[in-house]
Protein backbone atom coordinates (compact mmCIF):
# COMPACT_ATOMS: atom_id res chain seq x y z
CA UNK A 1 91.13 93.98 115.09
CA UNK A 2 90.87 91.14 117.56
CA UNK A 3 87.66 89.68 118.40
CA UNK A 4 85.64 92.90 118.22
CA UNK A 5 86.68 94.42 114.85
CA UNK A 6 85.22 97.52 115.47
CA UNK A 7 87.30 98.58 118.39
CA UNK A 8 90.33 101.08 117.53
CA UNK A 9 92.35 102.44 119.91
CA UNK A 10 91.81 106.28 119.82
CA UNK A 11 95.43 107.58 118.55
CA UNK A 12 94.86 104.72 115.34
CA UNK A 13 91.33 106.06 114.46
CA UNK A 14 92.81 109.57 114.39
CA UNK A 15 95.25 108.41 112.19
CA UNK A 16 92.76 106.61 109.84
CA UNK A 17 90.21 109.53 109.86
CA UNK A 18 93.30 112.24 108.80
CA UNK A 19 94.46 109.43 106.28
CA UNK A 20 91.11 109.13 104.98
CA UNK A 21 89.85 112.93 104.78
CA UNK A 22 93.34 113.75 103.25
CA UNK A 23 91.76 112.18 100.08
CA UNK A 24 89.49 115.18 99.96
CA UNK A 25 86.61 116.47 101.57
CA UNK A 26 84.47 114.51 103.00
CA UNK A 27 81.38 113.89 105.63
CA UNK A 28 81.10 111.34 108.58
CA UNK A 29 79.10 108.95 107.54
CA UNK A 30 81.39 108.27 104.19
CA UNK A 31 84.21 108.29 106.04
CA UNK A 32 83.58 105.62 108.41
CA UNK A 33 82.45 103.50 105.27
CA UNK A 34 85.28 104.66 103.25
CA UNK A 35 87.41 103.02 106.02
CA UNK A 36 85.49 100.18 105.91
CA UNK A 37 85.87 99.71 102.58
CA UNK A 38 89.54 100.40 102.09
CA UNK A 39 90.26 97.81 105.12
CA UNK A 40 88.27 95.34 103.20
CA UNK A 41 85.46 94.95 106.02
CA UNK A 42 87.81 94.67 109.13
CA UNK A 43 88.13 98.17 110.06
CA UNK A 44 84.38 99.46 111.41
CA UNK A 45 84.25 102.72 112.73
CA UNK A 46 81.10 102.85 114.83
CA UNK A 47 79.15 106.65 115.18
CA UNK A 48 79.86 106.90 118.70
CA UNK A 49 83.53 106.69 118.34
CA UNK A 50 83.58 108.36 115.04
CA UNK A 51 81.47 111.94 115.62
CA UNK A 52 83.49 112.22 119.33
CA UNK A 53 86.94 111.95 117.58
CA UNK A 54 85.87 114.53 114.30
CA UNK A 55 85.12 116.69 116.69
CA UNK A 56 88.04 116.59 118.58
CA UNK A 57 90.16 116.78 115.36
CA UNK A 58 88.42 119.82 114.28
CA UNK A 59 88.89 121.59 118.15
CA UNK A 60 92.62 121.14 117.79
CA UNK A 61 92.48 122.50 114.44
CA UNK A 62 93.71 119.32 112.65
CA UNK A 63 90.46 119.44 110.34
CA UNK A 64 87.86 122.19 108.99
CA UNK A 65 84.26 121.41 108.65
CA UNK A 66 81.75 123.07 106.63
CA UNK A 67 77.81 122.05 106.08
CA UNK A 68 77.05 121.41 102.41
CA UNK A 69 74.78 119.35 100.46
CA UNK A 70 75.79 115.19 100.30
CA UNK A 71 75.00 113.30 97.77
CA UNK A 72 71.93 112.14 99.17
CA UNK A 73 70.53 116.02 98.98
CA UNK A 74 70.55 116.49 102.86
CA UNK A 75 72.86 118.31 104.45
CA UNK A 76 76.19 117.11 106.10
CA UNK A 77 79.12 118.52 107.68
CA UNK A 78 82.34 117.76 105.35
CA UNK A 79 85.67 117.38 106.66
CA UNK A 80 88.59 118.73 104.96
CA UNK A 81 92.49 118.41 106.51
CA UNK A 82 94.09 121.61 107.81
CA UNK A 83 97.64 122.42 106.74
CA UNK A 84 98.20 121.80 110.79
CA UNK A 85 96.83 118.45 109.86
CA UNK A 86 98.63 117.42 107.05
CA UNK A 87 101.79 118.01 109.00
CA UNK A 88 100.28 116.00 111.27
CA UNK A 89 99.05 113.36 109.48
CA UNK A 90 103.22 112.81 107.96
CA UNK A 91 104.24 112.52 111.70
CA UNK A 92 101.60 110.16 112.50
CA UNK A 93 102.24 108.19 109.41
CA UNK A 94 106.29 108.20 110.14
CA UNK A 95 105.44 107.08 113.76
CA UNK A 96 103.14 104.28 112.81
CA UNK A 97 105.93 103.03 110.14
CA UNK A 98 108.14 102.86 112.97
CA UNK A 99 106.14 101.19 115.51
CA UNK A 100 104.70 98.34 113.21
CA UNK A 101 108.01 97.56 111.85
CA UNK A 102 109.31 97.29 115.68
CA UNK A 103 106.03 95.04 116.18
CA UNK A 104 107.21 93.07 113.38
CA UNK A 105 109.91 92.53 114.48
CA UNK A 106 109.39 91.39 117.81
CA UNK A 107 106.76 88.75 116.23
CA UNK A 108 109.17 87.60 113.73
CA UNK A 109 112.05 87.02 116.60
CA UNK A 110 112.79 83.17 117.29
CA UNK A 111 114.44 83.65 120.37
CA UNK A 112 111.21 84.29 122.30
């Protein structure tokens, strides 16, 4: 996004972390590469913004986290949506519809 790709403002990276752990449980470090991967490369989700805003998911009760064993045979803290967060996930979704379309829009007008 921009010149410094891996800047997201905090509401989108919510968005993107609900969107992403709505595919099923998952830990931190896959989801930030997950994103990264989806976005083809454009979207990076550094740690510092990423661990800050799980954790603030999972205090408002958006997302449940329990410690199993990853892939890589360590321990990790998975992420799983809430039903509080699948609701919220559809309004987020709904609102982001409606706000790109209106950006569209603006950037398609001619009369500016």
């Amino acid at each position: 996004m921009g010149a410094d790709k891996s800047e997201l403002l905090q509401g989108t990276l919510d968005l993107l972390i609900l969107k992403t752990v709505a595919m099923g449980p998952i830990h931190g470090y896959a989801i930030s590469k997950r994103i990264q991967q989806i976005s083809n490369d454009v979207l990076r989700v550094q740690q510092g913004s990423l661990y800050p805003a799980l954790h603030r998911l999972e205090e408002r009760k958006l997302l449940n986290a329990e410690w199993r064993e990853a892939e890589s045979g360590r321990e990790a803290k998975f992420y799983s949506l809430t039903a509080k967060g699948r609701k919220q996930l559809g309004a987020e979704e709904s609102d982001w519809e409606r706000i790109s379309e209106a950006i569209g829009l603006v950037l398609r007008s001619s009369q500016l």
